[in-house]
C-alpha atoms as a PDB file:
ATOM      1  CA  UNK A   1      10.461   1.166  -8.644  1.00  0.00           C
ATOM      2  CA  UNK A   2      11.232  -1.256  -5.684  1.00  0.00           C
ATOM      3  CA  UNK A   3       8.681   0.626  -3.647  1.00  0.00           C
ATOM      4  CA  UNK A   4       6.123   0.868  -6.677  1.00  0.00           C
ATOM      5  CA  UNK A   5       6.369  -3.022  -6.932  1.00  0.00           C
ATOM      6  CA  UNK A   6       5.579  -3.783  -3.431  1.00  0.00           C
ATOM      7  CA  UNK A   7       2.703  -1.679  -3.459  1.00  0.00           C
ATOM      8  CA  UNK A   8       1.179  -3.783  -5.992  1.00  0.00           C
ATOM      9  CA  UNK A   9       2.727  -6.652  -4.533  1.00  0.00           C
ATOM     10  CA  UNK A  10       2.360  -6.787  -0.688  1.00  0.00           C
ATOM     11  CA  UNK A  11       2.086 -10.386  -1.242  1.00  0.00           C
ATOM     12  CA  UNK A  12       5.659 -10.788  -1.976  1.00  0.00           C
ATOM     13  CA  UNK A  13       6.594  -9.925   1.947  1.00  0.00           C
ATOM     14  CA  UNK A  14       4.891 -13.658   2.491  1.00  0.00           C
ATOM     15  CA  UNK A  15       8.089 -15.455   0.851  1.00  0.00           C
ATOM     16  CA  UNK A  16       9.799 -15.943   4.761  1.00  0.00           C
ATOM     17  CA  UNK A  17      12.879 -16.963   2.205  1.00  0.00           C
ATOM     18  CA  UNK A  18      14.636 -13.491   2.335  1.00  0.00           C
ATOM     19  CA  UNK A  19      16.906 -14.532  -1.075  1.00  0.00           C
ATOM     20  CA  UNK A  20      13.803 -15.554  -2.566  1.00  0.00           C
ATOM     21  CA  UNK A  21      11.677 -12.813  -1.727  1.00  0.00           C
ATOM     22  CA  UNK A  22      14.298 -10.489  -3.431  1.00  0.00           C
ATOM     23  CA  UNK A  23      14.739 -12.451  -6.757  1.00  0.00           C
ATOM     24  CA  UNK A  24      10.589 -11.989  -7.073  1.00  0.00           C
ATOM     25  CA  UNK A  25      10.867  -8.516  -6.501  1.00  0.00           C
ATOM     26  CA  UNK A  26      13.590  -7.928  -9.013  1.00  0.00           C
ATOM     27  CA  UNK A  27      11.954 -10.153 -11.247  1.00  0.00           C
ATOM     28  CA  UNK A  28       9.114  -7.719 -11.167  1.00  0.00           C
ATOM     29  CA  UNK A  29      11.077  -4.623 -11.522  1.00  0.00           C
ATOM     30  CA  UNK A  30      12.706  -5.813 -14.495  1.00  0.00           C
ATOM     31  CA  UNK A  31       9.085  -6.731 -16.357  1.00  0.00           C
ATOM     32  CA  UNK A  32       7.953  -3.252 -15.694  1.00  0.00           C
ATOM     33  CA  UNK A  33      10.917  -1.425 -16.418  1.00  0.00           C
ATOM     34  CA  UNK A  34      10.569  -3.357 -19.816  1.00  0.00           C
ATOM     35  CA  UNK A  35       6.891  -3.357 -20.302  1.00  0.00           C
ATOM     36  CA  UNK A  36       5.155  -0.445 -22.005  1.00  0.00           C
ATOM     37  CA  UNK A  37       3.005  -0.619 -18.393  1.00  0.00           C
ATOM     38  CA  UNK A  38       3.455   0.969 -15.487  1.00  0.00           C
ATOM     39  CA  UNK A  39       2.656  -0.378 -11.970  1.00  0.00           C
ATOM     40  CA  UNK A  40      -0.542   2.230 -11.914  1.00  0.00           C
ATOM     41  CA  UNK A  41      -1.549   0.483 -15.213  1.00  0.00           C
ATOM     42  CA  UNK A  42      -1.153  -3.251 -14.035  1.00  0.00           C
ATOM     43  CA  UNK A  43      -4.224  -1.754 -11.487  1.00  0.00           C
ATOM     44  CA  UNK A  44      -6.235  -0.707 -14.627  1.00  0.00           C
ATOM     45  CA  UNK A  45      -5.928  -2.522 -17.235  1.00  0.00           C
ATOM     46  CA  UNK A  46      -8.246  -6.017 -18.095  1.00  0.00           C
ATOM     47  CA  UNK A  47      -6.269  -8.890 -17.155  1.00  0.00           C
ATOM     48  CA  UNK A  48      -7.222 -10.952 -19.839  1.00  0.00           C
ATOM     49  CA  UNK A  49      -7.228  -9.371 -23.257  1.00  0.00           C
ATOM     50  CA  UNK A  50      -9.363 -12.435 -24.253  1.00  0.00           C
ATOM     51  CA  UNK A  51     -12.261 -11.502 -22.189  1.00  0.00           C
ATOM     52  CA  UNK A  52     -14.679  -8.934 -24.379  1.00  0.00           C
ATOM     53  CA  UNK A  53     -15.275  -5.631 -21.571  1.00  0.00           C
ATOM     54  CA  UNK A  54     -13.273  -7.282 -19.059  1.00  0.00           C
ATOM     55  CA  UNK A  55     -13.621  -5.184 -16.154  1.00  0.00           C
ATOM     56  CA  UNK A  56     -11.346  -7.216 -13.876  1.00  0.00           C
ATOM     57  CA  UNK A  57      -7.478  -5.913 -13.522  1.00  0.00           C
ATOM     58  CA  UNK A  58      -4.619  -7.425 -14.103  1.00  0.00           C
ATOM     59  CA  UNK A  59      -3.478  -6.858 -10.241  1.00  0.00           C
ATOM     60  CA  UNK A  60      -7.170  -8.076  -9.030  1.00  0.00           C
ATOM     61  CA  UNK A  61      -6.639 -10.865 -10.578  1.00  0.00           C
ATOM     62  CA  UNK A  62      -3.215 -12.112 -10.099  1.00  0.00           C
ATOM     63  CA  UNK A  63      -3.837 -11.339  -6.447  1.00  0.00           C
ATOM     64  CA  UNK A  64      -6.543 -12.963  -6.042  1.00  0.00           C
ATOM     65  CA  UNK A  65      -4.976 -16.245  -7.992  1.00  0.00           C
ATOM     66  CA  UNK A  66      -1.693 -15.730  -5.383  1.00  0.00           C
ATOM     67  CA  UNK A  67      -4.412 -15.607  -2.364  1.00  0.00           C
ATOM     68  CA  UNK A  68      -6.432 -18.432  -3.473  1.00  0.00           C
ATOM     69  CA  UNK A  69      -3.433 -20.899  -3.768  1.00  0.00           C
ATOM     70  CA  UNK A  70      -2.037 -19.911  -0.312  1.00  0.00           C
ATOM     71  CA  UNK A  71      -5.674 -20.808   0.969  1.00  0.00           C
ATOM     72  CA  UNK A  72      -5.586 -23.751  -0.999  1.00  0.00           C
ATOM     73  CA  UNK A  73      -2.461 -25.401   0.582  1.00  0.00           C
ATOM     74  CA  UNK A  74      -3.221 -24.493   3.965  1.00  0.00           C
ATOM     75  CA  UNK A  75      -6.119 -26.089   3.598  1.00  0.00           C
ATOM     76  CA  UNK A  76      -4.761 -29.015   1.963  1.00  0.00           C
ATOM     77  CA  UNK A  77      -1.679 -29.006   4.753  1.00  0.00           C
ATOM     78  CA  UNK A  78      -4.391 -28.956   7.879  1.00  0.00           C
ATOM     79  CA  UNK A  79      -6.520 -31.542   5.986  1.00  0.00           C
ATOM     80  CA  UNK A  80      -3.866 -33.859   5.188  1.00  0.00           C
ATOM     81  CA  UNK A  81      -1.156 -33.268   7.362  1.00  0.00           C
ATOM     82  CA  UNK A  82       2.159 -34.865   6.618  1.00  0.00           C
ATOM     83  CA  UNK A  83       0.494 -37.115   3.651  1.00  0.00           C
ATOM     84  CA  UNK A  84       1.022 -34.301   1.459  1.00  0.00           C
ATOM     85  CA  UNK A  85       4.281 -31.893   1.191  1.00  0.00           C
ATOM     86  CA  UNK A  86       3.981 -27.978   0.102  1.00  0.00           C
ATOM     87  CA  UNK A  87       6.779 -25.580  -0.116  1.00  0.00           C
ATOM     88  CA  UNK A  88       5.114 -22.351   0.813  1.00  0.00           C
ATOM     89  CA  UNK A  89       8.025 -20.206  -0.539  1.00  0.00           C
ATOM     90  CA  UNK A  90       8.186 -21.855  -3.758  1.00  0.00           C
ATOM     91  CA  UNK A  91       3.935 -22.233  -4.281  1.00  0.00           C
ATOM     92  CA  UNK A  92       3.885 -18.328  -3.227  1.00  0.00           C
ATOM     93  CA  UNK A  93       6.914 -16.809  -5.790  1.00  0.00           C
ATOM     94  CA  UNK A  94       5.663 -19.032  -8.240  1.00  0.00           C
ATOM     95  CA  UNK A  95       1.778 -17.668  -8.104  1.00  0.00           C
ATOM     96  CA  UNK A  96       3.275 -14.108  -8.025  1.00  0.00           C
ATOM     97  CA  UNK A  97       5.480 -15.359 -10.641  1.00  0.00           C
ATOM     98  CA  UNK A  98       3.225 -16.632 -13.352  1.00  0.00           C
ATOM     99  CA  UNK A  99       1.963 -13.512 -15.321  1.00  0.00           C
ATOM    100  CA  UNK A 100       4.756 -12.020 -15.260  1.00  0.00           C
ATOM    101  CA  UNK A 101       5.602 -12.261 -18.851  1.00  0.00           C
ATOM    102  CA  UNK A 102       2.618 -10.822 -19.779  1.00  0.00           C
ATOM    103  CA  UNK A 103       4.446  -7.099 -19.273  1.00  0.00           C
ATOM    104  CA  UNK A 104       6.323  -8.550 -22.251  1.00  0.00           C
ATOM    105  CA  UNK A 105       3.040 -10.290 -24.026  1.00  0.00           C
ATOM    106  CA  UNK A 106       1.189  -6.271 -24.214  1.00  0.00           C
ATOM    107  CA  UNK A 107       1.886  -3.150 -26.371  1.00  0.00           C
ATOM    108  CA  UNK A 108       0.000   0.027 -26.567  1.00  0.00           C
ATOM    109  CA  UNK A 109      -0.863   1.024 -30.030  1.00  0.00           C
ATOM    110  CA  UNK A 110      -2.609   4.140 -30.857  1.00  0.00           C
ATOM    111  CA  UNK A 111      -3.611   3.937 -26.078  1.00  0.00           C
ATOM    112  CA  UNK A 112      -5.393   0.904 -26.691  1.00  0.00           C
ATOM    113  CA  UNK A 113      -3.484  -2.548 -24.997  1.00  0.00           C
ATOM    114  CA  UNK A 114      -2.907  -5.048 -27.795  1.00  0.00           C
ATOM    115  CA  UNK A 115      -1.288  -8.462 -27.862  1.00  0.00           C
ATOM    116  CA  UNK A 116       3.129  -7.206 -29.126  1.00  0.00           C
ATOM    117  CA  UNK A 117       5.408  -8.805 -31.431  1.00  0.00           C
ATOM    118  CA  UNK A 118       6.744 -10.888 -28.516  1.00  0.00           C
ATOM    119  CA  UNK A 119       3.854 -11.788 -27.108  1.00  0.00           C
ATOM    120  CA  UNK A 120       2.563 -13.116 -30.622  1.00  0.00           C
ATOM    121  CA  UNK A 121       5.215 -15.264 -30.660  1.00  0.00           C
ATOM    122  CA  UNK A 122       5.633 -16.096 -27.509  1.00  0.00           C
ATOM    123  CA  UNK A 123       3.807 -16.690 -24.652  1.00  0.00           C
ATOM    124  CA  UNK A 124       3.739 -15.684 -21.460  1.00  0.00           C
ATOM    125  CA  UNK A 125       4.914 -19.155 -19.244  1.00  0.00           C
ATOM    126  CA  UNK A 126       7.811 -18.887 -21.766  1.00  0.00           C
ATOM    127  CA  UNK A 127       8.658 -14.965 -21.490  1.00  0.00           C
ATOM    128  CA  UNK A 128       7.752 -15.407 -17.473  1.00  0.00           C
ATOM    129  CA  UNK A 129      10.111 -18.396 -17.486  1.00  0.00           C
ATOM    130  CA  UNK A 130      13.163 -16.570 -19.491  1.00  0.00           C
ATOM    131  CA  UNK A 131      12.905 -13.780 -16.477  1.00  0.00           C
ATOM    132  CA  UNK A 132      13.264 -15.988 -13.514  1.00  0.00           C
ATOM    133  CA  UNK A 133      15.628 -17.165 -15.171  1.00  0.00           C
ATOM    134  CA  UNK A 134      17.490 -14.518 -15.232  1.00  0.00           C
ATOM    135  CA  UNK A 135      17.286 -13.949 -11.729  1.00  0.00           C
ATOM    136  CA  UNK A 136      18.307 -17.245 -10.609  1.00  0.00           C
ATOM    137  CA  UNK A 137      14.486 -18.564  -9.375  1.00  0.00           C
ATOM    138  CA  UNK A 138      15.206 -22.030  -8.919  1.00  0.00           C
ATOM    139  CA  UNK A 139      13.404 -24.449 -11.139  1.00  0.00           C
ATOM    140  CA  UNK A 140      10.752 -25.468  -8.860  1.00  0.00           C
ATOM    141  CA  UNK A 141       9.674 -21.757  -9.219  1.00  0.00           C
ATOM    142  CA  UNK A 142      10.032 -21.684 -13.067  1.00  0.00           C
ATOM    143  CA  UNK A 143       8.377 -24.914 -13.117  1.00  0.00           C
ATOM    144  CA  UNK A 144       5.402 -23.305 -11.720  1.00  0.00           C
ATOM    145  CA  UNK A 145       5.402 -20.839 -14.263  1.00  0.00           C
ATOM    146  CA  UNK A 146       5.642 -22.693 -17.049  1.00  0.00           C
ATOM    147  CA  UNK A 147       3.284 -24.969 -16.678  1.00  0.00           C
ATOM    148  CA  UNK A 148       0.509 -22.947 -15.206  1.00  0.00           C
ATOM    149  CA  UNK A 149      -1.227 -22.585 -18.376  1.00  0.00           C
ATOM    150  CA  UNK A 150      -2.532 -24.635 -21.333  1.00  0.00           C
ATOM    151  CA  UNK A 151       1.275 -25.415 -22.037  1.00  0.00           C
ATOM    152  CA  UNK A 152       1.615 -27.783 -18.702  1.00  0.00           C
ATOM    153  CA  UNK A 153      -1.571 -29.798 -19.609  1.00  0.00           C
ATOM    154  CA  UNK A 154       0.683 -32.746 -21.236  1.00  0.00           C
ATOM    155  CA  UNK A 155       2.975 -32.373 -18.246  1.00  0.00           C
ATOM    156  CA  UNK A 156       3.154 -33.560 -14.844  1.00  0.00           C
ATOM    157  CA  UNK A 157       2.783 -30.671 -12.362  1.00  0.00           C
ATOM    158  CA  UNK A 158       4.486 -30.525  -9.198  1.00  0.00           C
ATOM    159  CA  UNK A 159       2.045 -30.511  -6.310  1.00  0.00           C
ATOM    160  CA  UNK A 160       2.591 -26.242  -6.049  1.00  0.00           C
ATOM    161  CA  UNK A 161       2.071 -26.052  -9.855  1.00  0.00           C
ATOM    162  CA  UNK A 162      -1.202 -28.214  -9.530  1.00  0.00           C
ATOM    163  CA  UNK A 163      -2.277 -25.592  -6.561  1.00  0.00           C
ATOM    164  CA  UNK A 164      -1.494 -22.707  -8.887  1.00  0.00           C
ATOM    165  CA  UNK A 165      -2.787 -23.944 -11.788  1.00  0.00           C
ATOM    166  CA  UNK A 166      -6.166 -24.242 -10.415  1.00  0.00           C
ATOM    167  CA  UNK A 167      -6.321 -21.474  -8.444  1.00  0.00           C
ATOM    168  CA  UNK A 168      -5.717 -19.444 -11.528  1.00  0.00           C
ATOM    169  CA  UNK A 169      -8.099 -21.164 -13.536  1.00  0.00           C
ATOM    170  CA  UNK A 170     -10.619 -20.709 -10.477  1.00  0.00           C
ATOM    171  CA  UNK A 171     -10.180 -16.848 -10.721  1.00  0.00           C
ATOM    172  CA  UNK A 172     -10.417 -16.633 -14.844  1.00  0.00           C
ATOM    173  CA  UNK A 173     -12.875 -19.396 -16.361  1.00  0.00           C
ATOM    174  CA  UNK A 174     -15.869 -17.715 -14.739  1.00  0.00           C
ATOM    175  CA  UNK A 175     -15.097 -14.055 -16.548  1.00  0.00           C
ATOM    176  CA  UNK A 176     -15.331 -16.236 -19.631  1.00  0.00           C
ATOM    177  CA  UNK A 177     -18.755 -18.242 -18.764  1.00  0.00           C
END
């Protein structure tokens, strides 16, 4: 499954943190091995089941939302300098990070992808959060994940979660123009 993961995943090889770059993997393995998904499916499937005949997948776009925030801070970091202070480790697990409760948010019923039990009553910053948890991502990471969403509106972002946060938003609100 390691393999599988990294497929999907080549992004994870950019965490230079070796400790790090393991507890991301695993956190991964563990969502699939719980999910009704399978790494091939992650490639299919919409990545928003809010999005009538999405045609974007899940992987397209959490890739894309990891690439965009890694573009984002160097950016920022060349622009600004020493004026502004990124942890590239923690901005990078935490944008690989931040869907990954949604393996626990989906069920299949009947081969159609539908919203599970879970996922109604939870979702996915807190499920995502609960896993990195359990792998020991340090809270700057779960951070991240938490409050990439509508839930870290109210809060005050850390400047990786603002960088994620927006890069996400950047590679969703236009599907739903």
């Amino acid at each position: 499954m390691r393999e599988k993961v990294l497929s999907i995943w080549p992004e994870i090889n950019w965490i230079k943190d070796q400790q790090l770059r393991e507890k991301v993997l695993n956190c991964w393995v563990y969502a699939i091995e719980n999910s009704v998904l399978t790494p091939e499916d992650l490639e299919m499937i919409p990545f928003s089941l809010l999005i009538k005949d999405c045609k974007i997948s899940f992987m397209n776009h959490k890739r894309t939302a990891v690439q965009l925030s890694v573009d984002i801070a160097k950016r920022m970091k060349e622009n600004f300098g020493d004026e502004i202070l990124i942890d590239m480790d923690i901005l990078i697990a935490g944008a690989i990070l931040i869907d990954v409760g949604k393996l626990i948010e989906y069920d299949k019923v009947d081969g159609k992808l539908t919203t599970s039990k879970a996922g109604k009553l939870l979702r996915h910053p807190f499920s995502g959060v609960a896993i990195a948890d359990r792998f020991g991502l340090p809270p700057e990471v779960q951070h991240i994940i938490a409050y990439h969403a509508k839930e870290g509106d109210l809060a005050k972002r850390s400047v990786e979660a603002i960088i994620v946060h927006h890069a996400d938003f950047v590679s969703f609100d236009p599907f739903r123009a």
